[in-house]
Protein backbone atom coordinates (compact mmCIF):
# COMPACT_ATOMS: atom_id res chain seq x y z
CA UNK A 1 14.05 63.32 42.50
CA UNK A 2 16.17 64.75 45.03
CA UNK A 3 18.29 61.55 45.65
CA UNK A 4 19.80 62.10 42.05
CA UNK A 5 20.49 65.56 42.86
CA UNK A 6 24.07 63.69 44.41
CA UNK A 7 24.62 62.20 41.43
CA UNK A 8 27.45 63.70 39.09
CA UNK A 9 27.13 63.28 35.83
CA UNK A 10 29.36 61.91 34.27
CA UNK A 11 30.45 59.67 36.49
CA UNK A 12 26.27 58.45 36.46
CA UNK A 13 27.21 58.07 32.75
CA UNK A 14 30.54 56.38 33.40
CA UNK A 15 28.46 53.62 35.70
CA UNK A 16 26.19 53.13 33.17
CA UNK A 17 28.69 52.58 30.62
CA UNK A 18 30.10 50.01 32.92
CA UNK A 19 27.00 48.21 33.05
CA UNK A 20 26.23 48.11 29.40
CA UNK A 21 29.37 47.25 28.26
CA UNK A 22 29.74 44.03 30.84
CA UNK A 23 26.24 42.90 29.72
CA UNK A 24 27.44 43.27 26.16
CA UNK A 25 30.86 41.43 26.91
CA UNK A 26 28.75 38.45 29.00
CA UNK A 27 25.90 38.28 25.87
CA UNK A 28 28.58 38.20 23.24
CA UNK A 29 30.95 35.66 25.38
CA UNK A 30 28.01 33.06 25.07
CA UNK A 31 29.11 32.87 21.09
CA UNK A 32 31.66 31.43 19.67
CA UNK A 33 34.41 33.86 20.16
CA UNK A 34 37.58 32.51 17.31
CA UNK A 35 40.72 34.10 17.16
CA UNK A 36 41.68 37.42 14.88
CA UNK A 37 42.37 35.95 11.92
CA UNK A 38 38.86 33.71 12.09
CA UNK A 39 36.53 36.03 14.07
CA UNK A 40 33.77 34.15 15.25
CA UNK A 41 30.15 35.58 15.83
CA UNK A 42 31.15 36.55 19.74
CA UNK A 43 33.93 38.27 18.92
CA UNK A 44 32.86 41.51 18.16
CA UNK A 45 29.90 42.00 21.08
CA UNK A 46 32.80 40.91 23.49
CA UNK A 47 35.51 43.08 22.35
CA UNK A 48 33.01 46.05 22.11
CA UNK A 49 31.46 45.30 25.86
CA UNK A 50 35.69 45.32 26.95
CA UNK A 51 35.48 48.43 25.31
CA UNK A 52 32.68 50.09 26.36
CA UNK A 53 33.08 48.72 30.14
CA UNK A 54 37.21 50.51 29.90
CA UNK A 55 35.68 53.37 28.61
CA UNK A 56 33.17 53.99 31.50
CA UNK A 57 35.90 53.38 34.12
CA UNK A 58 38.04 55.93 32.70
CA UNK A 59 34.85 58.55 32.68
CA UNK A 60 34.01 57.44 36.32
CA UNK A 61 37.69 57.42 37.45
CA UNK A 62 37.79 61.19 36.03
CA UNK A 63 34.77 62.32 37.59
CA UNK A 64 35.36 61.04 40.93
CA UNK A 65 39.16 62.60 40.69
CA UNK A 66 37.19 66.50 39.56
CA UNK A 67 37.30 69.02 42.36
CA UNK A 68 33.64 69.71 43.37
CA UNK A 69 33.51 72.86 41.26
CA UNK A 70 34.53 71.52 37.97
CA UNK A 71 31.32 68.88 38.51
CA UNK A 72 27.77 69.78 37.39
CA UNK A 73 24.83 67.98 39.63
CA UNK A 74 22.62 65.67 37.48
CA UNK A 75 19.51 67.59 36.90
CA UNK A 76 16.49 65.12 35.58
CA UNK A 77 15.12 66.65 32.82
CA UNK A 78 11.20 65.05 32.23
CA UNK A 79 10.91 66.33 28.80
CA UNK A 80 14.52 65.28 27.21
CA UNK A 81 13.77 62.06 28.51
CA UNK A 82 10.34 61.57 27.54
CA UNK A 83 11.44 62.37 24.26
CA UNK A 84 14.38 59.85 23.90
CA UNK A 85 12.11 57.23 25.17
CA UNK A 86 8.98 58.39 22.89
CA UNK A 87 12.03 58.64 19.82
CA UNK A 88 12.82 55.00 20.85
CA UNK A 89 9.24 54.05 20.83
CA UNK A 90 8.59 55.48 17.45
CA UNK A 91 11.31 53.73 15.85
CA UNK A 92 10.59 50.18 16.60
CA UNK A 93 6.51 50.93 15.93
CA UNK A 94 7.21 52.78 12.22
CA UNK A 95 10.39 50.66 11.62
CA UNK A 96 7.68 47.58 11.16
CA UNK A 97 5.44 49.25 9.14
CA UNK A 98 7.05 52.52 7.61
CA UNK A 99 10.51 51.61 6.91
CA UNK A 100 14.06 52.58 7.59
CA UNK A 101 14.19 56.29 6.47
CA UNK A 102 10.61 57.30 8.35
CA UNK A 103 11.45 55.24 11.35
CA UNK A 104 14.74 57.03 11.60
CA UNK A 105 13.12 60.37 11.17
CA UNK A 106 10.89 59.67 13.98
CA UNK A 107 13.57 58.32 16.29
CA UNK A 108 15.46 62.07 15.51
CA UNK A 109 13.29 64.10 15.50
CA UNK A 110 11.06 63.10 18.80
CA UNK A 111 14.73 62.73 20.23
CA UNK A 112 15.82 66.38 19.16
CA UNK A 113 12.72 67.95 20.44
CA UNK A 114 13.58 66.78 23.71
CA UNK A 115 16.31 68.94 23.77
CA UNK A 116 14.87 72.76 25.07
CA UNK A 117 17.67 74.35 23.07
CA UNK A 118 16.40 72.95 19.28
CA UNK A 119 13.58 74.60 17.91
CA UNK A 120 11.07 73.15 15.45
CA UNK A 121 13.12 73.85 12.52
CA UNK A 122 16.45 72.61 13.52
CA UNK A 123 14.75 69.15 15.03
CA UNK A 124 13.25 68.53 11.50
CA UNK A 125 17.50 69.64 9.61
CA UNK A 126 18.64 67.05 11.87
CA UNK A 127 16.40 64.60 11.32
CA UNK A 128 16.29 64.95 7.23
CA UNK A 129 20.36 64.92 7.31
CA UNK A 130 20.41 61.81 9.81
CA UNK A 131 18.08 60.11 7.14
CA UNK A 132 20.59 60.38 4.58
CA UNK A 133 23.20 59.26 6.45
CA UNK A 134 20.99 56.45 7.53
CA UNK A 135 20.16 55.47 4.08
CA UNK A 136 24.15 55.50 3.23
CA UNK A 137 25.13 53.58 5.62
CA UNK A 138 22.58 51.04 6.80
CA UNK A 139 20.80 50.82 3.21
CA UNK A 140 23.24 51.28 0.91
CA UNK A 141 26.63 50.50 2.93
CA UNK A 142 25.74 47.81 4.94
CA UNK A 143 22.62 46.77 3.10
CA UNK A 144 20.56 46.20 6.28
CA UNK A 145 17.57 44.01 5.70
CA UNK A 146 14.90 46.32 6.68
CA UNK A 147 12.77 48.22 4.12
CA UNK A 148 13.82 51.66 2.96
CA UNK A 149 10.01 52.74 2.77
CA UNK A 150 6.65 51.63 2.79
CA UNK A 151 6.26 51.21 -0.78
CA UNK A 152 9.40 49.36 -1.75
């Protein structure tokens, strides 16, 4: 891993961003894009990607203007990223069968035991307050057609 050891990190983030957001503005350009006052499916994936893509040129455009010792090197951490991934993982696999407030426990709490800085008890906080606000917003808000749990 010593070729990432280069790498700054934000502007690795800002690059990314980049990337995302012009795949997000090229997917949502192939739909129907309107105008404001009749948005049309495209509209917001495009305007979002424009976002997104601005956004990661500013963060690159900073961190490539930051005196060398105002910028951290990327260190790869195994564990926070197994964890995101294995979070990730978890969702989609308990989201199908276990609904929307386990899946988003799993995805949290996986993700928050990544970090070396959480301990047990503030991973499992985190991921019981992040299922409320799940349930809020995507259930109850935004009635997202996925099943709260199991049973229902």
């Amino acid at each position: 891993m010593n070729f990432l050891k280069g790498l700054k990190k934000d502007y690795y983030a800002g690059v990314l961003m980049i990337l995302a957001g012009l795949c997000a503005a090229y997917v949502g350009s192939g739909y129907r894009l309107g105008t404001l006052s009749r948005m049309g499916p495209g509209f917001f994936p495009t305007s979002l990607g424009i976002l997104l893509t601005a956004v990661g040129a500013a963060i690159g455009v900073g961190a490539s203007l930051a005196t060398t010792d105002a910028r951290a090197d990327f260190a790869f951490d195994l564990r926070g990223c197994s964890a995101i991934l294995g979070g990730l993982i978890a969702f989609v696999l308990v989201g199908r069968s276990g609904g929307l407030a386990l899946a988003t426990f799993a995805l949290v709490f996986i993700s928050a035991i990544g970090d070396r800085s959480n301990t047990f008890r503030q991973a499992l906080w985190l991921a019981l307050v992040m299922v409320v606000i799940a349930i809020v917003v995507f259930h109850w808000a935004l009635r997202l057609q996925l099943r709260l749990f199991p049973w229902t």
